[in-house]
N, C-alpha and C. Protein backbone atom coordinates (compact mmCIF):
# COMPACT_ATOMS: atom_id res chain seq x y z
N UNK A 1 91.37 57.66 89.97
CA UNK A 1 90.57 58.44 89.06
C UNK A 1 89.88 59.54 89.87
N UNK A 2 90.06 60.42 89.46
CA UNK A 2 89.20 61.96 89.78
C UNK A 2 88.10 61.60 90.35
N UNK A 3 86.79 62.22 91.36
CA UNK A 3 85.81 62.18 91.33
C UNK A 3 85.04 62.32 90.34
N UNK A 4 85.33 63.60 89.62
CA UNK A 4 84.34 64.15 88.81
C UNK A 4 84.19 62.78 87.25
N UNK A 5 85.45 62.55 87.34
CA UNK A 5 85.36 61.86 86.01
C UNK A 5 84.89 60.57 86.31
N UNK A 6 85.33 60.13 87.93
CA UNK A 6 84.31 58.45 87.49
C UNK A 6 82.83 58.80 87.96
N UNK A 7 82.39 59.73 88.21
CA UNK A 7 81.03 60.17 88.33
C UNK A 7 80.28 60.56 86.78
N UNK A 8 81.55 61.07 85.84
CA UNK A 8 80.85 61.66 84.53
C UNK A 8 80.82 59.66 83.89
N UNK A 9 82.14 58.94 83.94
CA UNK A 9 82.05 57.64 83.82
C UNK A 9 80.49 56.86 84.13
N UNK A 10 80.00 56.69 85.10
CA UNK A 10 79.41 56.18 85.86
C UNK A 10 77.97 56.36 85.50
N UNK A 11 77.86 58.09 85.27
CA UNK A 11 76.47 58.09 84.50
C UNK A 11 76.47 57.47 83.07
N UNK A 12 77.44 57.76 82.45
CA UNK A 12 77.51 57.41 80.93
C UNK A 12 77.22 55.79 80.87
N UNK A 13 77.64 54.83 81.70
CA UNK A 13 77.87 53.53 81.92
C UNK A 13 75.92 53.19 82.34
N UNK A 14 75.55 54.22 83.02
CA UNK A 14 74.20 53.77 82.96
C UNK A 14 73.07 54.15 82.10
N UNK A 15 73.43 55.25 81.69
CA UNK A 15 72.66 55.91 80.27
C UNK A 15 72.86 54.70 79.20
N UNK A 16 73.92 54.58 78.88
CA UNK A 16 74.57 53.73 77.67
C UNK A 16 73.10 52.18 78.05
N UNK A 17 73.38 51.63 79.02
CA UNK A 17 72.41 50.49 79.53
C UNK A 17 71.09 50.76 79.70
N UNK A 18 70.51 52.03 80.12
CA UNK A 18 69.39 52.44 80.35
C UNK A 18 68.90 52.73 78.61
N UNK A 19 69.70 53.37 77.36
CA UNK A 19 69.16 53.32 76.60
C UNK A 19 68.71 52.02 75.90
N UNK A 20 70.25 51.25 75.92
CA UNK A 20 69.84 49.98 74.74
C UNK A 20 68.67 49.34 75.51
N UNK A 21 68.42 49.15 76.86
CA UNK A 21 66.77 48.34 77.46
C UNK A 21 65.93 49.17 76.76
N UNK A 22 66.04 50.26 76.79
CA UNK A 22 64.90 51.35 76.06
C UNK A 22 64.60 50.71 74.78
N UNK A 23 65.68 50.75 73.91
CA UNK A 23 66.03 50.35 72.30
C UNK A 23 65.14 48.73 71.82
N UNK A 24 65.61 47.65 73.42
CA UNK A 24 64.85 46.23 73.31
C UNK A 24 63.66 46.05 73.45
N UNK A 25 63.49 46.76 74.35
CA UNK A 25 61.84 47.08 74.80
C UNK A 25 61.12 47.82 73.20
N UNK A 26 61.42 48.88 72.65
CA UNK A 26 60.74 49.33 71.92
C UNK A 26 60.77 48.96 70.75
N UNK A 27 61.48 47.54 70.50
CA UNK A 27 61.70 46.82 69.38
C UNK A 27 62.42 47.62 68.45
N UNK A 28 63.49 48.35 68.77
CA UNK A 28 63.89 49.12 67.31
C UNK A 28 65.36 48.47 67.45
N UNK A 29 65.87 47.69 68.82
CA UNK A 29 66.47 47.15 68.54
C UNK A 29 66.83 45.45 68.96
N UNK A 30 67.14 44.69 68.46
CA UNK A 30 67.02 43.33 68.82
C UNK A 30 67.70 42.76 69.79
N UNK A 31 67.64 41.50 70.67
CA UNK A 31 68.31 41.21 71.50
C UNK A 31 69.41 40.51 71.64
N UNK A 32 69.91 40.53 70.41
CA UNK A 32 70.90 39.60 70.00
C UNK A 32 72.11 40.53 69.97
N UNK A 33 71.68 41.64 68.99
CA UNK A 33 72.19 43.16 68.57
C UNK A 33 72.89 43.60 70.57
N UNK A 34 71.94 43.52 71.77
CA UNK A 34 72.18 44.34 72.53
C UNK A 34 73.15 43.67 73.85
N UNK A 35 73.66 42.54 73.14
CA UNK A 35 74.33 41.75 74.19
C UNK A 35 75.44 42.15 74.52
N UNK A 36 76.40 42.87 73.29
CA UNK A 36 77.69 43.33 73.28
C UNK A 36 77.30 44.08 73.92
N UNK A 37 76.56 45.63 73.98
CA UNK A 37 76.17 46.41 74.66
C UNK A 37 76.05 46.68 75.77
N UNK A 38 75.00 45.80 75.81
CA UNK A 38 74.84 45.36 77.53
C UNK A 38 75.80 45.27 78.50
N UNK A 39 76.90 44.10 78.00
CA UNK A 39 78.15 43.97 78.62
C UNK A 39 79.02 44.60 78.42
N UNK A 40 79.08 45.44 77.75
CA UNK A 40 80.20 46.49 78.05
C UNK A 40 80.33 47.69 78.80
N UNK A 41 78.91 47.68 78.87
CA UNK A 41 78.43 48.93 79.76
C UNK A 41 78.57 48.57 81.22
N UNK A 42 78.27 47.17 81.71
CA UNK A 42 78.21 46.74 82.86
C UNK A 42 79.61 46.79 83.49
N UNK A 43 80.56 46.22 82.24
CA UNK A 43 82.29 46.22 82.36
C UNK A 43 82.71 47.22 82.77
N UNK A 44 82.43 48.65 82.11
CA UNK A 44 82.78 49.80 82.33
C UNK A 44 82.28 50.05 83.53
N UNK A 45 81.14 50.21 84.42
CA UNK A 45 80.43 50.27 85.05
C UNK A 45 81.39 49.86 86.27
N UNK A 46 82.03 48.52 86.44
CA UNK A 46 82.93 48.09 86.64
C UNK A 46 84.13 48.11 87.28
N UNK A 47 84.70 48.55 86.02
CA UNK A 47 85.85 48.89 86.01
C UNK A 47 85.89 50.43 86.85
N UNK A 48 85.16 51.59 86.04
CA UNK A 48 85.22 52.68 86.84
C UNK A 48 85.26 52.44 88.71
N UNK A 49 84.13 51.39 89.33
CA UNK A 49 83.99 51.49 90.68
C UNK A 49 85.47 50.55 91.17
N UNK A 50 86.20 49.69 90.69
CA UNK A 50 87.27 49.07 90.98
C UNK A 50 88.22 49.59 90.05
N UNK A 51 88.84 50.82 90.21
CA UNK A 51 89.62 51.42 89.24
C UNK A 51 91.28 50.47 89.66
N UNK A 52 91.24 50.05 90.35
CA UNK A 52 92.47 49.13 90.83
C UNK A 52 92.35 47.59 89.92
N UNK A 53 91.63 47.52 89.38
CA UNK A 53 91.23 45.97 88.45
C UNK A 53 92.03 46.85 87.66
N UNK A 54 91.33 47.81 87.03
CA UNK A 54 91.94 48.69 85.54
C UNK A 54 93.55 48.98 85.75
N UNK A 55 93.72 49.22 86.74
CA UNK A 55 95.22 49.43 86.72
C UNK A 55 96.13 48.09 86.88
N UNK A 56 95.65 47.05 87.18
CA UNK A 56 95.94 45.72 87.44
C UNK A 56 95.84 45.10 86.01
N UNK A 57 94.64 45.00 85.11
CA UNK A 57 94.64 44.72 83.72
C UNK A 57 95.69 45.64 82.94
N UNK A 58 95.76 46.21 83.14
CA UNK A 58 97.03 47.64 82.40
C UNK A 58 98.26 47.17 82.58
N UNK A 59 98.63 47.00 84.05
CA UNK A 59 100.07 46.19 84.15
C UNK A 59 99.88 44.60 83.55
N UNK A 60 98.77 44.32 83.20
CA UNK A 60 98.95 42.69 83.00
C UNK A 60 99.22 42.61 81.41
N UNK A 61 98.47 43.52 80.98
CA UNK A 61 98.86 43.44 79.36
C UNK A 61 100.43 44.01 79.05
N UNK A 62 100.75 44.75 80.01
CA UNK A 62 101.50 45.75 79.73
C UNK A 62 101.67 47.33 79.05
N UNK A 63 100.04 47.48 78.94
CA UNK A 63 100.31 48.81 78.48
C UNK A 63 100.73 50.29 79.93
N UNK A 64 101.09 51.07 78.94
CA UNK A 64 101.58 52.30 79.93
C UNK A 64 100.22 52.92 81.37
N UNK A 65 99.12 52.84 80.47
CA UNK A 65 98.42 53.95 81.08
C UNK A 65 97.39 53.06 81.13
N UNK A 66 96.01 53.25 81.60
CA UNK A 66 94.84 52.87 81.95
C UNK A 66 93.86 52.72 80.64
N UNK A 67 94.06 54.04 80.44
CA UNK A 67 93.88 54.75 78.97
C UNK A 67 93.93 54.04 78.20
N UNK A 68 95.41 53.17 77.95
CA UNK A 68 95.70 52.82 76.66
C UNK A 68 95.17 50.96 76.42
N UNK A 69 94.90 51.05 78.11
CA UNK A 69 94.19 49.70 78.08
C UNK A 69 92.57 49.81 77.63
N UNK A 70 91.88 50.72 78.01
CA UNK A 70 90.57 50.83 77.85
C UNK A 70 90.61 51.51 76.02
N UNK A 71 91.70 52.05 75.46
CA UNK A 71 91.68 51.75 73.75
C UNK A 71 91.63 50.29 73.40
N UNK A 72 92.32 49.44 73.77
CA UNK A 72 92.70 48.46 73.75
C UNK A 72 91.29 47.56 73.75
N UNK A 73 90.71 47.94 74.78
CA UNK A 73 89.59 47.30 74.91
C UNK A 73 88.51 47.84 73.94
N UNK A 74 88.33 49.06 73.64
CA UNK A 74 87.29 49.50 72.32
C UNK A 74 87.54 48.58 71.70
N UNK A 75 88.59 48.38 70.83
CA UNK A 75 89.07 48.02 69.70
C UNK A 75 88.73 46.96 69.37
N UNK A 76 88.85 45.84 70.91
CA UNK A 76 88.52 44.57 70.78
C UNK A 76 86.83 44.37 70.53
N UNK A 77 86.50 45.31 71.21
CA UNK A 77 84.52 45.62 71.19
C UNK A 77 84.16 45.36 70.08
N UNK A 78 85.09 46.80 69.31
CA UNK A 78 84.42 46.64 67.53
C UNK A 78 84.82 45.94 66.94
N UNK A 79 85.62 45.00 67.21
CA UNK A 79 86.20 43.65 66.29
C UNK A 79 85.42 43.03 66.35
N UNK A 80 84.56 42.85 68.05
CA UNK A 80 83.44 41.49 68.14
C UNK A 80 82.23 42.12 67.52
N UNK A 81 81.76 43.13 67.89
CA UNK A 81 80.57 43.77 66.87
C UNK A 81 80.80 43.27 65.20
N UNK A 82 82.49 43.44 64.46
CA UNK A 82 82.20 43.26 63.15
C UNK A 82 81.84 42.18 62.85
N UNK A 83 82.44 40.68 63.79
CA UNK A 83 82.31 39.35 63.39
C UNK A 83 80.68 39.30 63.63
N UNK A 84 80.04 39.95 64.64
CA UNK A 84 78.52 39.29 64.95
C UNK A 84 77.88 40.04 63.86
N UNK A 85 78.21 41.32 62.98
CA UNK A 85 77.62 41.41 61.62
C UNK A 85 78.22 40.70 60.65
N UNK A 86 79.20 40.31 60.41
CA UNK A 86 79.30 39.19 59.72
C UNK A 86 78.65 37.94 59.51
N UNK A 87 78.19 37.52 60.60
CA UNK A 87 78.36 36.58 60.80
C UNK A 87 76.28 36.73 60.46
N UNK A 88 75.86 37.33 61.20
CA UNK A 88 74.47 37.95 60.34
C UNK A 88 74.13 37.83 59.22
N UNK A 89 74.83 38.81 58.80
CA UNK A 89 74.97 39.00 57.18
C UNK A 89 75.20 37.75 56.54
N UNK A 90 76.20 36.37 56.66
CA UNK A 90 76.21 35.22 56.15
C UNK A 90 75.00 34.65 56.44
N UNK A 91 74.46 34.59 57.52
CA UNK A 91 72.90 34.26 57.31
C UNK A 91 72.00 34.29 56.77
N UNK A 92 71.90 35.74 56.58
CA UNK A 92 71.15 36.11 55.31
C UNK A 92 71.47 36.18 54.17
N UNK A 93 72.51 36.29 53.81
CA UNK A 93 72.80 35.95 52.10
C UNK A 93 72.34 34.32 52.19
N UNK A 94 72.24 33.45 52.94
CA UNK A 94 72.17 31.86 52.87
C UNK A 94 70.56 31.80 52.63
N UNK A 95 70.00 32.51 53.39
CA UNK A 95 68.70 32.77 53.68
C UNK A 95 67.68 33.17 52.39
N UNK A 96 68.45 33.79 51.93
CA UNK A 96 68.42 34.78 50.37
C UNK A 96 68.38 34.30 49.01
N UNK A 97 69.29 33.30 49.43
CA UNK A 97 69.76 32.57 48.23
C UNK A 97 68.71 31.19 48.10
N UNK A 98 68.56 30.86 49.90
CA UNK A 98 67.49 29.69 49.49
C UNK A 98 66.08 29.81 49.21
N UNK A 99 65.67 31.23 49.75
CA UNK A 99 64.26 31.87 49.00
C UNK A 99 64.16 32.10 47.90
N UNK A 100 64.94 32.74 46.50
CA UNK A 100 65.56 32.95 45.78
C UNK A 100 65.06 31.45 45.13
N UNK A 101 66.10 30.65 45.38
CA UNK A 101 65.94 29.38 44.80
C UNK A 101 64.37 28.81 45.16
N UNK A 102 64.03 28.75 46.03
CA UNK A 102 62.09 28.17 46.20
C UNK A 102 61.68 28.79 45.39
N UNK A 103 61.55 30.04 45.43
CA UNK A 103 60.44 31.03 44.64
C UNK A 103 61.20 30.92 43.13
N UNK A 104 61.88 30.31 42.77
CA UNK A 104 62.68 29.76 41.02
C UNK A 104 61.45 28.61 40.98
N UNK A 105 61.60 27.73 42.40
CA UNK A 105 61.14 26.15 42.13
C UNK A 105 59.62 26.76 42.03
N UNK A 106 59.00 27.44 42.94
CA UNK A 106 57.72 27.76 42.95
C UNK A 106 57.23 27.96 41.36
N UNK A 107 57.73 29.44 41.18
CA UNK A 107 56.99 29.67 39.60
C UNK A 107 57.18 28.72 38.96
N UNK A 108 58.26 27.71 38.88
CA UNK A 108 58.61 26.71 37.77
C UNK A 108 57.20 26.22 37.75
N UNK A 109 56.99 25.58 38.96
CA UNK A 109 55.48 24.60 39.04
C UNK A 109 54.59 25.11 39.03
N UNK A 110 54.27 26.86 38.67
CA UNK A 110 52.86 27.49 38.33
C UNK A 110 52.89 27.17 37.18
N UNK A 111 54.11 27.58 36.71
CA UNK A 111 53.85 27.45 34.98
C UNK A 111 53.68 26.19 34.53
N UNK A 112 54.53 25.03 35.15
CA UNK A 112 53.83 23.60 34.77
C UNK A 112 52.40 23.18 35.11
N UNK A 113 52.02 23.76 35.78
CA UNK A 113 50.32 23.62 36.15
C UNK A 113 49.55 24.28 35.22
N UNK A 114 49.75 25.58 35.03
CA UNK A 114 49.19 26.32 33.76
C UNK A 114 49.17 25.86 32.89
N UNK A 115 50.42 25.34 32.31
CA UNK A 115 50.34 24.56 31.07
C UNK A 115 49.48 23.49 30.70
N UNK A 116 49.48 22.79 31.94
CA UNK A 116 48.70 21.73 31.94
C UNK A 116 47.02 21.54 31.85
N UNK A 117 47.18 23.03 32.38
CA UNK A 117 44.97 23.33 32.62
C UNK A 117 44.96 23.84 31.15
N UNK A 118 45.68 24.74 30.81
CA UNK A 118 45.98 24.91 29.36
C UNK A 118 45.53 24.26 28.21
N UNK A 119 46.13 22.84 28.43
CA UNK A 119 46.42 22.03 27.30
C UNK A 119 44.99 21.25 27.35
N UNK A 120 44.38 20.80 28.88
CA UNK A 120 43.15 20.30 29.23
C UNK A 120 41.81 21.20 28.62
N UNK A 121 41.81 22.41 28.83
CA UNK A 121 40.81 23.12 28.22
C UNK A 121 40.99 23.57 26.99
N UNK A 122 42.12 23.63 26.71
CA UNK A 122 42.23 24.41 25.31
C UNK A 122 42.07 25.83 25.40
N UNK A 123 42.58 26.30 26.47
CA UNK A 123 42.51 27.58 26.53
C UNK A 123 43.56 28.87 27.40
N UNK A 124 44.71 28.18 26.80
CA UNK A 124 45.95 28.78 27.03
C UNK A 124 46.08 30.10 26.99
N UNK A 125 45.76 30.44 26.56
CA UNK A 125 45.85 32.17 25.85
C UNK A 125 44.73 32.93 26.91
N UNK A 126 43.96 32.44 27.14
CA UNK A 126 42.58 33.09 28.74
C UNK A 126 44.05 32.66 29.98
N UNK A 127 44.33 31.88 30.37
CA UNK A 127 45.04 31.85 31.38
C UNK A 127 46.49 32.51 31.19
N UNK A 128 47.39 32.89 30.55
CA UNK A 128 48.44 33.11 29.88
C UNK A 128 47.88 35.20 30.47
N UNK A 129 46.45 35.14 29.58
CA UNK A 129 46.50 36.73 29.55
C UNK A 129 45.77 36.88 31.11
N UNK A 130 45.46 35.81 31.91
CA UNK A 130 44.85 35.99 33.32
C UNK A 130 46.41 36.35 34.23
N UNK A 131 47.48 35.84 33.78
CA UNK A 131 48.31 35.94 34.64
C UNK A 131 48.99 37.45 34.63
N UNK A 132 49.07 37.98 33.51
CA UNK A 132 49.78 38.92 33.16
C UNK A 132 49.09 40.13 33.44
């Protein structure tokens, strides 16, 4: 590899890492979120200074070029990024659904309590128009 390009590589590989710590630190992004990140940047990081691994992984998969290994490797990146939002996202719909359901069970048992102070005082219609 060129100088210039594993030098333009090399900064990008530490910017890329220097931001997402930025991103964890300033809470805008989470640490769960920055793991893929993290390690891919380090990989690249990597790979650029042992450009002989990259050409060694290239002949091992068999692709032509270096290139077509490091597509190869995006691809696989954003596959694992989609499953770890997936896999999120099933959390929270579960999450959603069981709040959802409490706060069903909750009001159920305001209104059975209401009813009940209700029926004790005789004064359904003061609590009925207190809630509303």
């Amino acid at each position: 590899m060129p100088l210039k390009q594993q030098v333009f590589a090399l900064i990008v590989c530490i910017l890329v890492f220097a931001f997402n710590i930025y991103m964890v630190r300033q809470r805008e992004l989470r640490e769960e979120y920055s793991v893929l990140w993290l390690g891919t940047s380090l990989l690249m990081f990597v790979l650029v200074l042992k450009y002989d691994w990259l050409e060694s992984l290239t002949a091992l998969i068999g692709a032509g070029l270096p290139t077509t290994t490091l597509f190869i490797g995006s691809i696989i990146f954003l596959m694992l990024i989609c499953v770890q939002f997936s896999l999120k996202i099933s959390r929270l719909t579960n999450q959603l659904k069981d709040l959802a359901q409490d706060n069903a069970l909750i009001r159920a048992e305001i209104v059975k309590i209401r009813d009940c102070e209700g029926t004790e005082n005789g004064s359904t219609e003061r609590i009925m128009h207190r809630s509303n």
